[in-house]
PDB file of N, CA and C in Angstrom:
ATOM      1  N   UNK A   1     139.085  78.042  53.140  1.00  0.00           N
ATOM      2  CA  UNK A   1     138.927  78.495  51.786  1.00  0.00           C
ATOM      3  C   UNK A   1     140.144  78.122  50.953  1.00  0.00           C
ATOM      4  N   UNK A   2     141.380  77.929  51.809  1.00  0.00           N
ATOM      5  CA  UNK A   2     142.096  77.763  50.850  1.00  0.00           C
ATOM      6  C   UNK A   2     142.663  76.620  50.324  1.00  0.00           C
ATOM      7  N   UNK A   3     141.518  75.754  51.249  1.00  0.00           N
ATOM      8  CA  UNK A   3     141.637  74.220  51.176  1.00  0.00           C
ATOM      9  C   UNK A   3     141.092  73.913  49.844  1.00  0.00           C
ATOM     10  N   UNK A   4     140.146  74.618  49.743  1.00  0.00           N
ATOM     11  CA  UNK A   4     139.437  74.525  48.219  1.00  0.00           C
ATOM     12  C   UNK A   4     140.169  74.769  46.853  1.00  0.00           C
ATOM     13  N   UNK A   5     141.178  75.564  47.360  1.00  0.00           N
ATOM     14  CA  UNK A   5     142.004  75.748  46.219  1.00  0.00           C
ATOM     15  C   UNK A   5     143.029  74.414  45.669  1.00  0.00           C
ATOM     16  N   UNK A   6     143.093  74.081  46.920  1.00  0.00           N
ATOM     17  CA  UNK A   6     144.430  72.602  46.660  1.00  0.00           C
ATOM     18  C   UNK A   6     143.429  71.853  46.518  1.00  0.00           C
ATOM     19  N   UNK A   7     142.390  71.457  46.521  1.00  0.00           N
ATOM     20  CA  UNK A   7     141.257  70.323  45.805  1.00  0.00           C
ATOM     21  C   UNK A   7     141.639  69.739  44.432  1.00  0.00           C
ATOM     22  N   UNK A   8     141.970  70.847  43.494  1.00  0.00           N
ATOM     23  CA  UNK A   8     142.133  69.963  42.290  1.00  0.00           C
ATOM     24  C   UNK A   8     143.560  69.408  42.318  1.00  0.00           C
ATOM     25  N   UNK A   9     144.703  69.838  42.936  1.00  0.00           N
ATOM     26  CA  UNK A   9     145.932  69.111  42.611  1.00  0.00           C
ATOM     27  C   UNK A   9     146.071  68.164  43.798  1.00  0.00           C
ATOM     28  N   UNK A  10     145.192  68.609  44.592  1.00  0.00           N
ATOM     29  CA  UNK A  10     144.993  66.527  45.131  1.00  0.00           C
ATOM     30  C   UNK A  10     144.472  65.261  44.963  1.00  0.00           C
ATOM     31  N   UNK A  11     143.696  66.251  44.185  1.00  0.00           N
ATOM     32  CA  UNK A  11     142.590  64.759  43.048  1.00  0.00           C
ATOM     33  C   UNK A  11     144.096  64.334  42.195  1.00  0.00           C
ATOM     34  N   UNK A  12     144.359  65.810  41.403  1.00  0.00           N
ATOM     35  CA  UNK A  12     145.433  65.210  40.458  1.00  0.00           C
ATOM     36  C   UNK A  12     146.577  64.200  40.711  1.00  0.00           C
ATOM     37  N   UNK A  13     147.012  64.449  42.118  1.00  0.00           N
ATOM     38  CA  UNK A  13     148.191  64.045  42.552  1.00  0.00           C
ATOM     39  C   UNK A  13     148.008  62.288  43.130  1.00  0.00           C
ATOM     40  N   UNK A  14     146.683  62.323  43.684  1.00  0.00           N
ATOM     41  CA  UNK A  14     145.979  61.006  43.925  1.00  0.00           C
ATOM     42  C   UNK A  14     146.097  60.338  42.349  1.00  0.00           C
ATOM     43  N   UNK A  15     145.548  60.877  41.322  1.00  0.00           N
ATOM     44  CA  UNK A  15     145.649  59.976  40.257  1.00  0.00           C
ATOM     45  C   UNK A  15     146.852  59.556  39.525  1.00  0.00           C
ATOM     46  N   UNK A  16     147.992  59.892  39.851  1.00  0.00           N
ATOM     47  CA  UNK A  16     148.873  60.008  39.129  1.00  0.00           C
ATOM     48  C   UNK A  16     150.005  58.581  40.110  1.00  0.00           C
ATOM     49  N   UNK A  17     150.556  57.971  39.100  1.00  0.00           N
ATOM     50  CA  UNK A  17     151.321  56.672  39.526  1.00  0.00           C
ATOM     51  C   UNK A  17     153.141  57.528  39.258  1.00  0.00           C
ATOM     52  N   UNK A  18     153.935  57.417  40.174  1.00  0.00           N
ATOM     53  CA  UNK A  18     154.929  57.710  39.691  1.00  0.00           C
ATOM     54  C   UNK A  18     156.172  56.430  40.531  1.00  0.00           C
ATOM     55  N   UNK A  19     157.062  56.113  39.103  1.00  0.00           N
ATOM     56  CA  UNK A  19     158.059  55.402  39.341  1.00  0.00           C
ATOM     57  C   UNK A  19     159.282  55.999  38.912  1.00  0.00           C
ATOM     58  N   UNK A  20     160.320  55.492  39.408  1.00  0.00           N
ATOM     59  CA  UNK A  20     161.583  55.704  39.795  1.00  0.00           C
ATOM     60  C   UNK A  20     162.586  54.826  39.176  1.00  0.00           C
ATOM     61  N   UNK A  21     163.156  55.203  38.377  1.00  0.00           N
ATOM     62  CA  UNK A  21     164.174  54.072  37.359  1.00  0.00           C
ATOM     63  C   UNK A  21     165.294  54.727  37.863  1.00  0.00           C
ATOM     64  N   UNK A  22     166.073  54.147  38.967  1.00  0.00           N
ATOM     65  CA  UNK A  22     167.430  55.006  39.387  1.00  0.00           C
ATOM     66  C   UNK A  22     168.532  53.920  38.313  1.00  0.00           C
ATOM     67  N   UNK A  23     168.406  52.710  38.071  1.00  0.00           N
ATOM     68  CA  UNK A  23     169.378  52.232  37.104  1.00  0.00           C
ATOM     69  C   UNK A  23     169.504  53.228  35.476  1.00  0.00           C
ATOM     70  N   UNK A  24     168.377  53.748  35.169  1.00  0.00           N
ATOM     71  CA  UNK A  24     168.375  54.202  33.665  1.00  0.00           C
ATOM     72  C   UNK A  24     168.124  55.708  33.804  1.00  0.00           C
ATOM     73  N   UNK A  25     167.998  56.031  35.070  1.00  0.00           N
ATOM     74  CA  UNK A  25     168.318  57.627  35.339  1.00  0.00           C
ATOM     75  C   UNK A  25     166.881  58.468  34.501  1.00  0.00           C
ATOM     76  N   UNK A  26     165.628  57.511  34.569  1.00  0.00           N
ATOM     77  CA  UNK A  26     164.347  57.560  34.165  1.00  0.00           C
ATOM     78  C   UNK A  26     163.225  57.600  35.487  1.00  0.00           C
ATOM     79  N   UNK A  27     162.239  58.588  34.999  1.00  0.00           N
ATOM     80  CA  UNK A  27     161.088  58.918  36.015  1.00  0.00           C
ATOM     81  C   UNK A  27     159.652  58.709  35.196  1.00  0.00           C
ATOM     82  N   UNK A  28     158.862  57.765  35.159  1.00  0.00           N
ATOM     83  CA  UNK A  28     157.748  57.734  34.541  1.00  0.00           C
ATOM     84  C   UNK A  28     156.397  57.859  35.238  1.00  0.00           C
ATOM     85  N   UNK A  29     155.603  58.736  34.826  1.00  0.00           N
ATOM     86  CA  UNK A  29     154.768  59.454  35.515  1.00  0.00           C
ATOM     87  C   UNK A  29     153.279  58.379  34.709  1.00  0.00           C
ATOM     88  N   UNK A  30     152.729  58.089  35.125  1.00  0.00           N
ATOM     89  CA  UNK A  30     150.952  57.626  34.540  1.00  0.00           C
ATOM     90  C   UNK A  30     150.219  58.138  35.574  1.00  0.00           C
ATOM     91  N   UNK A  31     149.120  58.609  35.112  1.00  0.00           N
ATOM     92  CA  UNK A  31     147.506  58.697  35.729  1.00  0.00           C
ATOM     93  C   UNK A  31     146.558  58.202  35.410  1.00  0.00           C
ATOM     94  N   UNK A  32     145.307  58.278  35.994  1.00  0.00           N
ATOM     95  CA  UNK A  32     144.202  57.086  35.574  1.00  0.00           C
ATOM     96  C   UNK A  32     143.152  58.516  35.695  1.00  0.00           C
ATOM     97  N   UNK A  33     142.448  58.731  34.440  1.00  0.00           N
ATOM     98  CA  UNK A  33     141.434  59.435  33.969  1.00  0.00           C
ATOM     99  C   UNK A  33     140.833  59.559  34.980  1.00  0.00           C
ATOM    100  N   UNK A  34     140.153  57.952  35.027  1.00  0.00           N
ATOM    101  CA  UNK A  34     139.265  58.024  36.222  1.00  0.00           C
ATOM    102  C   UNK A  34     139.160  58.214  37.433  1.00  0.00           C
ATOM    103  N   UNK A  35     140.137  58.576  37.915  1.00  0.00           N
ATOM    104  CA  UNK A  35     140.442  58.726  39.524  1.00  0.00           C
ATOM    105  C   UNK A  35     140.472  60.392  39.135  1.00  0.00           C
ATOM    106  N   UNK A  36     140.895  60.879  38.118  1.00  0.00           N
ATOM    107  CA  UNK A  36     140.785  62.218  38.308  1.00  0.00           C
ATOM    108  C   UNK A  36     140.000  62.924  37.704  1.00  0.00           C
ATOM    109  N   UNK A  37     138.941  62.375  37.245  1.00  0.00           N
ATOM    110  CA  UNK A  37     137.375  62.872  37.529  1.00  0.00           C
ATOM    111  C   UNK A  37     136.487  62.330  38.639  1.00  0.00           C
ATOM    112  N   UNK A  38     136.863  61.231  38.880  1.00  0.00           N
ATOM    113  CA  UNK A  38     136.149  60.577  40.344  1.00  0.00           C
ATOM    114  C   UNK A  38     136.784  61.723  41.402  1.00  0.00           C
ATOM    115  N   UNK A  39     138.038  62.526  41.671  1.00  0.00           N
ATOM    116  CA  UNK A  39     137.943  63.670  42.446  1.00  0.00           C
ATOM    117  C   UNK A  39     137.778  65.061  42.379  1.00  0.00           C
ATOM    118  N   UNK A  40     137.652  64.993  40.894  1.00  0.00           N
ATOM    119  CA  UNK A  40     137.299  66.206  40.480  1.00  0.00           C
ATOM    120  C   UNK A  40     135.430  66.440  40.622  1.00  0.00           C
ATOM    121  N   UNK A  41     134.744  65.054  40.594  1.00  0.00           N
ATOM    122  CA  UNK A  41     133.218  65.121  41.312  1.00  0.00           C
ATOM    123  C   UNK A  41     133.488  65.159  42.802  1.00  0.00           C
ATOM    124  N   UNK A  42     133.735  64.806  43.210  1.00  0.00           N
ATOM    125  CA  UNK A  42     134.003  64.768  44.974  1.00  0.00           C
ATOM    126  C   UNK A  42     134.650  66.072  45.190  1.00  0.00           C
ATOM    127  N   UNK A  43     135.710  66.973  44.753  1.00  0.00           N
ATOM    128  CA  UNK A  43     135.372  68.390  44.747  1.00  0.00           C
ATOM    129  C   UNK A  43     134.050  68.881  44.521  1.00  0.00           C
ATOM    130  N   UNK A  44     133.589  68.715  43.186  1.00  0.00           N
ATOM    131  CA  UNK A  44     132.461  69.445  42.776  1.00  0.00           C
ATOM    132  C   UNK A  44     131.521  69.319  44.466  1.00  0.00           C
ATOM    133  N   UNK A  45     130.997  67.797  44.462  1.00  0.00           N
ATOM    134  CA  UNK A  45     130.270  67.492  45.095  1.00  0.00           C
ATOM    135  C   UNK A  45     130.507  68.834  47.264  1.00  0.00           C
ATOM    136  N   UNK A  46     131.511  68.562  47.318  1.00  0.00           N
ATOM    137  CA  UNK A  46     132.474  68.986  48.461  1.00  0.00           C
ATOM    138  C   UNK A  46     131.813  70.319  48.106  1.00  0.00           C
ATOM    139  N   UNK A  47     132.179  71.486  47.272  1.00  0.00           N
ATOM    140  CA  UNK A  47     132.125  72.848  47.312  1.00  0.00           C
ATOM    141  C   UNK A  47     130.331  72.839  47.158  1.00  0.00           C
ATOM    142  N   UNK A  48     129.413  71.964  46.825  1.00  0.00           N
ATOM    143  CA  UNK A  48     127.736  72.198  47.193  1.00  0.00           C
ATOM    144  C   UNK A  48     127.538  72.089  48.558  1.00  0.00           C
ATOM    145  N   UNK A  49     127.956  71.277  49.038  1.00  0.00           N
ATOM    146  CA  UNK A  49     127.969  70.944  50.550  1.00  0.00           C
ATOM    147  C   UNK A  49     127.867  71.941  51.182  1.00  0.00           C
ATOM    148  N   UNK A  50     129.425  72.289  50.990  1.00  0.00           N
ATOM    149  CA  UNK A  50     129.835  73.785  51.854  1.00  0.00           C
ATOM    150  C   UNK A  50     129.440  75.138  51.240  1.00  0.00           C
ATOM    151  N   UNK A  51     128.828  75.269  50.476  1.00  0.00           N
ATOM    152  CA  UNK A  51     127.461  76.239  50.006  1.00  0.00           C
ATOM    153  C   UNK A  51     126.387  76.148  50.472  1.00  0.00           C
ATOM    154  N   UNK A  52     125.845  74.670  50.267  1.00  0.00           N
ATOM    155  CA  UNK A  52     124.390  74.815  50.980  1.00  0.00           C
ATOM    156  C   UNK A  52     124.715  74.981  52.859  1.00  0.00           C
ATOM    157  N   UNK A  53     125.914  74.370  53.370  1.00  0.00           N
ATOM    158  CA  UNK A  53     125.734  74.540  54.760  1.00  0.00           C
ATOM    159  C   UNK A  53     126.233  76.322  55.053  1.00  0.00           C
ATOM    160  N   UNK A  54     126.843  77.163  53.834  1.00  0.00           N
ATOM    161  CA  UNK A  54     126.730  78.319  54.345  1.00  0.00           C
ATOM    162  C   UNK A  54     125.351  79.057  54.048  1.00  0.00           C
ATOM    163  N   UNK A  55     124.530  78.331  52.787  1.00  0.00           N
ATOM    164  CA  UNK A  55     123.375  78.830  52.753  1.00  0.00           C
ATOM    165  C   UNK A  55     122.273  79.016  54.194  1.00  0.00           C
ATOM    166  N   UNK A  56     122.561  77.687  54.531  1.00  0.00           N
ATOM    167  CA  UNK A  56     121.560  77.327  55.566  1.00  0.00           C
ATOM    168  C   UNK A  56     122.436  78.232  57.015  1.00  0.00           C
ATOM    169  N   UNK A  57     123.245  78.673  57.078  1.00  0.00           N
ATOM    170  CA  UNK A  57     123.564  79.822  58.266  1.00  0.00           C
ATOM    171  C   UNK A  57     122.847  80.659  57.951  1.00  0.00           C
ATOM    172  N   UNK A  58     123.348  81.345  56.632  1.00  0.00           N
ATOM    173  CA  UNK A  58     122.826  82.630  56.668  1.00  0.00           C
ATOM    174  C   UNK A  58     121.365  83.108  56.850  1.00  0.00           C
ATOM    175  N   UNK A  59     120.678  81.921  56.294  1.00  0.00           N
ATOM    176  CA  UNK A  59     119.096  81.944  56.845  1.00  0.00           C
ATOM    177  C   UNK A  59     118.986  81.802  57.829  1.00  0.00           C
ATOM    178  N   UNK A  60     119.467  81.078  58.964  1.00  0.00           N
ATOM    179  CA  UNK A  60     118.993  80.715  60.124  1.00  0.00           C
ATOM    180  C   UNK A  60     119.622  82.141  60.604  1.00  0.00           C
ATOM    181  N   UNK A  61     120.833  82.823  60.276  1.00  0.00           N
ATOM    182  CA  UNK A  61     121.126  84.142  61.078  1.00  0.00           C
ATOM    183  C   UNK A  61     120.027  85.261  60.875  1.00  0.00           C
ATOM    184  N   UNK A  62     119.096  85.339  59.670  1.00  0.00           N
ATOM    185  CA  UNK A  62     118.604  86.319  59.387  1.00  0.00           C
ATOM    186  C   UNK A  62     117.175  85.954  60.016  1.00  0.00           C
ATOM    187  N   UNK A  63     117.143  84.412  59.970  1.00  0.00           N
ATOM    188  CA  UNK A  63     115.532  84.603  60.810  1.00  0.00           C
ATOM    189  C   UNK A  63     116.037  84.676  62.656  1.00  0.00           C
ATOM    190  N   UNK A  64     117.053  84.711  63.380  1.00  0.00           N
ATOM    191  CA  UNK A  64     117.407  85.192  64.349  1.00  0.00           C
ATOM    192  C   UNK A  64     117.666  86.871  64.786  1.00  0.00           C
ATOM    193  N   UNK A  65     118.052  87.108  63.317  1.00  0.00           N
ATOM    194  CA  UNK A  65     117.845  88.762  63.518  1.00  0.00           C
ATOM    195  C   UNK A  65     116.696  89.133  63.778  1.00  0.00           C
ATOM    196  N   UNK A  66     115.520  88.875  62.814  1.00  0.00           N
ATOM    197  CA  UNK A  66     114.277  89.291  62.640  1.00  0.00           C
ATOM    198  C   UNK A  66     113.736  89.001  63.517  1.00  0.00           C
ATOM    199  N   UNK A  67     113.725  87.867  64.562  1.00  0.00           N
ATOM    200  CA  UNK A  67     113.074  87.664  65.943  1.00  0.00           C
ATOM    201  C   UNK A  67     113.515  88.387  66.792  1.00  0.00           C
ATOM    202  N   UNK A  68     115.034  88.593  66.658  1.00  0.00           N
ATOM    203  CA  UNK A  68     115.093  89.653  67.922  1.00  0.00           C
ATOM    204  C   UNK A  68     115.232  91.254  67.658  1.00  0.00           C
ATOM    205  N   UNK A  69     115.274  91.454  66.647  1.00  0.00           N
ATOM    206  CA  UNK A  69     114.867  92.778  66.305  1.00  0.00           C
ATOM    207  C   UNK A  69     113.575  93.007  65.733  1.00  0.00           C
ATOM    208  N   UNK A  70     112.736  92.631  65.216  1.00  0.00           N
ATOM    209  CA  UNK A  70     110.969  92.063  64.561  1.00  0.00           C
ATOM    210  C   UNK A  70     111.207  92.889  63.421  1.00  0.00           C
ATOM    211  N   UNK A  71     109.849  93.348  63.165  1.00  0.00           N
ATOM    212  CA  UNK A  71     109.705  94.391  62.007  1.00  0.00           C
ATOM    213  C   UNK A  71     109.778  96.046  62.385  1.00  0.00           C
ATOM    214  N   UNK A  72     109.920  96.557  62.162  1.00  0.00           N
ATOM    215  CA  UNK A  72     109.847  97.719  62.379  1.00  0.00           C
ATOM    216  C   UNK A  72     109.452  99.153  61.496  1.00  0.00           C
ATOM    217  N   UNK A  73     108.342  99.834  62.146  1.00  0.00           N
ATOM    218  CA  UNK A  73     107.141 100.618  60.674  1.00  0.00           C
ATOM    219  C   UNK A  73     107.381 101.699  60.754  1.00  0.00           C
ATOM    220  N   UNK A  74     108.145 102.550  60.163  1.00  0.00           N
ATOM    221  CA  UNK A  74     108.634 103.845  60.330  1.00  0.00           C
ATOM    222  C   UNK A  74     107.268 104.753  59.073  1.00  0.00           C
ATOM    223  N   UNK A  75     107.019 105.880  59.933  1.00  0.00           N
ATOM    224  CA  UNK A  75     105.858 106.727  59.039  1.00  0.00           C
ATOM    225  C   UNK A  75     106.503 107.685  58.726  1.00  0.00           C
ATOM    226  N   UNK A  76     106.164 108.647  57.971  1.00  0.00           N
ATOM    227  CA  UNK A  76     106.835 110.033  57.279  1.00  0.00           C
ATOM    228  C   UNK A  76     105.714 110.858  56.670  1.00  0.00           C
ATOM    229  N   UNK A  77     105.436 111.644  57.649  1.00  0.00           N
ATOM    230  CA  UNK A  77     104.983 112.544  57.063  1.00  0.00           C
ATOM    231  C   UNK A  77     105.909 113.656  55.975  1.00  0.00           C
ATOM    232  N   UNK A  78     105.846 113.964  55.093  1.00  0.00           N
ATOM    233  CA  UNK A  78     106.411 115.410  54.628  1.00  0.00           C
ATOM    234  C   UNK A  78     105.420 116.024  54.036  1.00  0.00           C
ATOM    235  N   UNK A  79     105.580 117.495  54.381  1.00  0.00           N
ATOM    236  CA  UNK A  79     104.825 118.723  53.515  1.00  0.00           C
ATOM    237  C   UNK A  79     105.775 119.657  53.236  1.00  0.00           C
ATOM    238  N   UNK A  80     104.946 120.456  51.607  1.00  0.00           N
ATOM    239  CA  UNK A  80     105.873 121.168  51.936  1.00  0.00           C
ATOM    240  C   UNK A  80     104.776 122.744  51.148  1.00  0.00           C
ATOM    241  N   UNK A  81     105.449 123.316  52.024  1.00  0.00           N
ATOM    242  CA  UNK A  81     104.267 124.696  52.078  1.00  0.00           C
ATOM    243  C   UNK A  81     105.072 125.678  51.412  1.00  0.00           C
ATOM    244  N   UNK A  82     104.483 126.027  50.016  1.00  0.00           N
ATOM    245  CA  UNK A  82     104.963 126.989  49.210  1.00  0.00           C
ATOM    246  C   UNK A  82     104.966 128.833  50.330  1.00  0.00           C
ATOM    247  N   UNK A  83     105.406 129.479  50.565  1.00  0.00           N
ATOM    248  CA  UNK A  83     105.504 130.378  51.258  1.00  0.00           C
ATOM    249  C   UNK A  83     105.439 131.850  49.789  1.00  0.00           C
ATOM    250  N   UNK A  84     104.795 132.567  49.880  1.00  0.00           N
ATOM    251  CA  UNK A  84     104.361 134.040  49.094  1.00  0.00           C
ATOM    252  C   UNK A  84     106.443 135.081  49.167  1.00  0.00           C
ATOM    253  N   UNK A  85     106.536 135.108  48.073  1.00  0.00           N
ATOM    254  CA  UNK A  85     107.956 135.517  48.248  1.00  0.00           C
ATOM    255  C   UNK A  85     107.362 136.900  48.397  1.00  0.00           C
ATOM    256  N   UNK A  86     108.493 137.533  49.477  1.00  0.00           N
ATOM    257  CA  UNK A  86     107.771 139.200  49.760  1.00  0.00           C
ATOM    258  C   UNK A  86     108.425 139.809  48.847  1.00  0.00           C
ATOM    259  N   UNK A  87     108.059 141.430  49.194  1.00  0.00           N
ATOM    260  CA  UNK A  87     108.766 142.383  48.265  1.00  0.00           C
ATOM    261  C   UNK A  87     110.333 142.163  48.297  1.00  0.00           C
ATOM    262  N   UNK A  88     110.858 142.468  47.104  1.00  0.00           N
ATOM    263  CA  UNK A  88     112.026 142.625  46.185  1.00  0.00           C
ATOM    264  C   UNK A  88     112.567 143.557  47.503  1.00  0.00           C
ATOM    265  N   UNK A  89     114.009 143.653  47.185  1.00  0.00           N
ATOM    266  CA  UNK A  89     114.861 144.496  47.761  1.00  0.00           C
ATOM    267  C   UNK A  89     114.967 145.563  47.026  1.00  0.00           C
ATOM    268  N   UNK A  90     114.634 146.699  47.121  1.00  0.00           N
ATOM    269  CA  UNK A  90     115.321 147.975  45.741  1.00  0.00           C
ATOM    270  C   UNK A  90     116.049 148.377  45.923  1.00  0.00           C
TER     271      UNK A  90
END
């Protein structure tokens, strides 16, 4: 899960060109748009994946429950019988 979190600053970090000017005591940073929406879909794409493959557990766990536990039909009767209040206390 928490791989998912560093997803976007590895797309970012993939897109980004960085050079090193040690003569002029300069650092210039470029990125390319496109590389960082081309991983920002490949996240997107990545977190359906791993949704639908937790989708598809949780169904397959619940039709494993239901086979080995089945259905089960619980009845209920209730009544309820008004009873004649007796004499008062005096």
């Amino acid at each position: 899960m928490r791989f998912m979190f560093a997803l976007p600053l590895l797309g970012l970090a993939a897109a980004c060109n960085v050079q090193n000017d040690d003569a002029n005591d300069q650092v210039r940073i470029q990125y390319n748009e496109q590389r960082v929406e081309d991983a920002a879909s490949d996240a997107a794409d990545t977190a359906k994946d791993v949704a639908a493959g937790i989708g598809n557990v949780a169904k397959s766990t619940g039709r494993a429950i239901k086979d080995e536990v089945g259905d089960i039909d619980v009845d209920i009767d209730v009544n309820r019988t008004k009873t004649e209040k007796t004499e008062e206390k005096k």
